[in-house]
Protein backbone atom coordinates (compact mmCIF):
# COMPACT_ATOMS: atom_id res chain seq x y z
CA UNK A 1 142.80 1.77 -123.59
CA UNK A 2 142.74 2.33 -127.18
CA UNK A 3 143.91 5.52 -128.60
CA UNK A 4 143.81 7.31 -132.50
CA UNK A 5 147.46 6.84 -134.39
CA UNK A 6 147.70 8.90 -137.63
CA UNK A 7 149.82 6.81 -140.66
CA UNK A 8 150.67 7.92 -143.80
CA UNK A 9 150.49 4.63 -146.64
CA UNK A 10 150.91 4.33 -149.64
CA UNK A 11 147.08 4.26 -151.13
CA UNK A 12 147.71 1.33 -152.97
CA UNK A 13 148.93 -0.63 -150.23
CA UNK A 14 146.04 0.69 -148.05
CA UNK A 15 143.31 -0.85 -150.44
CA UNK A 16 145.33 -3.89 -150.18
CA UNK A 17 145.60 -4.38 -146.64
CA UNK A 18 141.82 -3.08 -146.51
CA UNK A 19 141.30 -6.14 -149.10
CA UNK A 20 143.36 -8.66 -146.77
CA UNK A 21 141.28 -6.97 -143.76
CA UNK A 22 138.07 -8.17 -144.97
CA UNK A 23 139.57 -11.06 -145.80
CA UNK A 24 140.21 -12.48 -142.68
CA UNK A 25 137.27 -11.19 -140.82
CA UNK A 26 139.43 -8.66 -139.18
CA UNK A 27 139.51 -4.83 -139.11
CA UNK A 28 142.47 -3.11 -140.47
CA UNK A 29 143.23 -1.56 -136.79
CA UNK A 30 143.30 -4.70 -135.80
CA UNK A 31 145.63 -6.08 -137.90
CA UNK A 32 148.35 -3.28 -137.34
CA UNK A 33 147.90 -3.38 -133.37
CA UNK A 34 148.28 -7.34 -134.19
CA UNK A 35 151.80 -6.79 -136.53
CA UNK A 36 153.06 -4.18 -133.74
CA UNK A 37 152.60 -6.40 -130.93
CA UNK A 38 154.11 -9.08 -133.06
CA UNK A 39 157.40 -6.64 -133.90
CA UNK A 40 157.43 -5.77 -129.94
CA UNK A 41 157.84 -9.38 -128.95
CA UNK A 42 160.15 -10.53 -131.54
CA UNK A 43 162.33 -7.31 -130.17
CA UNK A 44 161.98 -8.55 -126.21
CA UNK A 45 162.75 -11.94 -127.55
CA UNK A 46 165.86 -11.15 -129.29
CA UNK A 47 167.22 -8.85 -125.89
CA UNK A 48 166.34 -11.86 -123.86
CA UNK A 49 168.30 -14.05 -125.68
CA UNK A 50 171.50 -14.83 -123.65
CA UNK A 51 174.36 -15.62 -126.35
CA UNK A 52 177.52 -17.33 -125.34
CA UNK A 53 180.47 -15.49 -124.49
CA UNK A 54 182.35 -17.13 -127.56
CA UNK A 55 179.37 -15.66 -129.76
CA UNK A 56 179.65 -12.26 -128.30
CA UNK A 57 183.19 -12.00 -128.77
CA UNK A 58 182.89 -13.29 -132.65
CA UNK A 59 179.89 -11.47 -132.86
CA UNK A 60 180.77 -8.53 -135.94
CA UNK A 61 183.91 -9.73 -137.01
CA UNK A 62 183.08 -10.56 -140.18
CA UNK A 63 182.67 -7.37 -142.76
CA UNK A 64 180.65 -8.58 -146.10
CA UNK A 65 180.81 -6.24 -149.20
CA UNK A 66 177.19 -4.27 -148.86
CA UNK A 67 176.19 -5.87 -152.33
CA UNK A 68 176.57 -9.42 -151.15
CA UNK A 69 173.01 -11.58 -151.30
CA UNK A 70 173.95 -13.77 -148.08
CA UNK A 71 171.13 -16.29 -148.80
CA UNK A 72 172.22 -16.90 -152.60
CA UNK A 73 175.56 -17.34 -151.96
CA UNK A 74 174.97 -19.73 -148.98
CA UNK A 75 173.00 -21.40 -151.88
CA UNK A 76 175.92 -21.69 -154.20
CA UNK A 77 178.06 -23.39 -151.41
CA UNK A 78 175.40 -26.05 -150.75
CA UNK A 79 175.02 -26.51 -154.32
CA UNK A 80 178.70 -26.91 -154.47
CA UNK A 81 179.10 -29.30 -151.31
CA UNK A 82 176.67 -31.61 -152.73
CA UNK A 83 177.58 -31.59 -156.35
């Protein structure tokens, strides 16, 4: 059963999506209902996922300074490994 769901976009963003909409041959509902099913079964995926106990106990031990870009510094090591 479908029912009415009220959002509040950015208009700019709305003419885009409206854009990518037509697009794909899709209507915009569509598309969200699409995105939150998508977000709904990443979620159940993720809580299904059984992790090791070794992984659970490591799990949050490490603190990173907020301002750290994970991804470029992984980058820099790689660089730096195979240099």
């Amino acid at each position: 059963m479908n029912k009415k769901l009220t959002l509040s976009i950015e208009e700019d963003l709305i003419k885009e999506a409206k854009k990518y909409a037509r697009y794909k041959n899709q209507s915009l509902s569509s598309l969200v209902q699409k995105y939150f099913a998508m977000l709904v079964s990443d979620d159940e995926a993720l809580e299904v996922t059984d992790l090791s106990p070794t992984v659970k106990e490591l799990s949050g031990i490490l603190k990173l300074e907020e301002d750290i870009d994970v991804k470029e510094e992984y980058k820099k090591h790689i660089i730096k490994k195979y240099s």
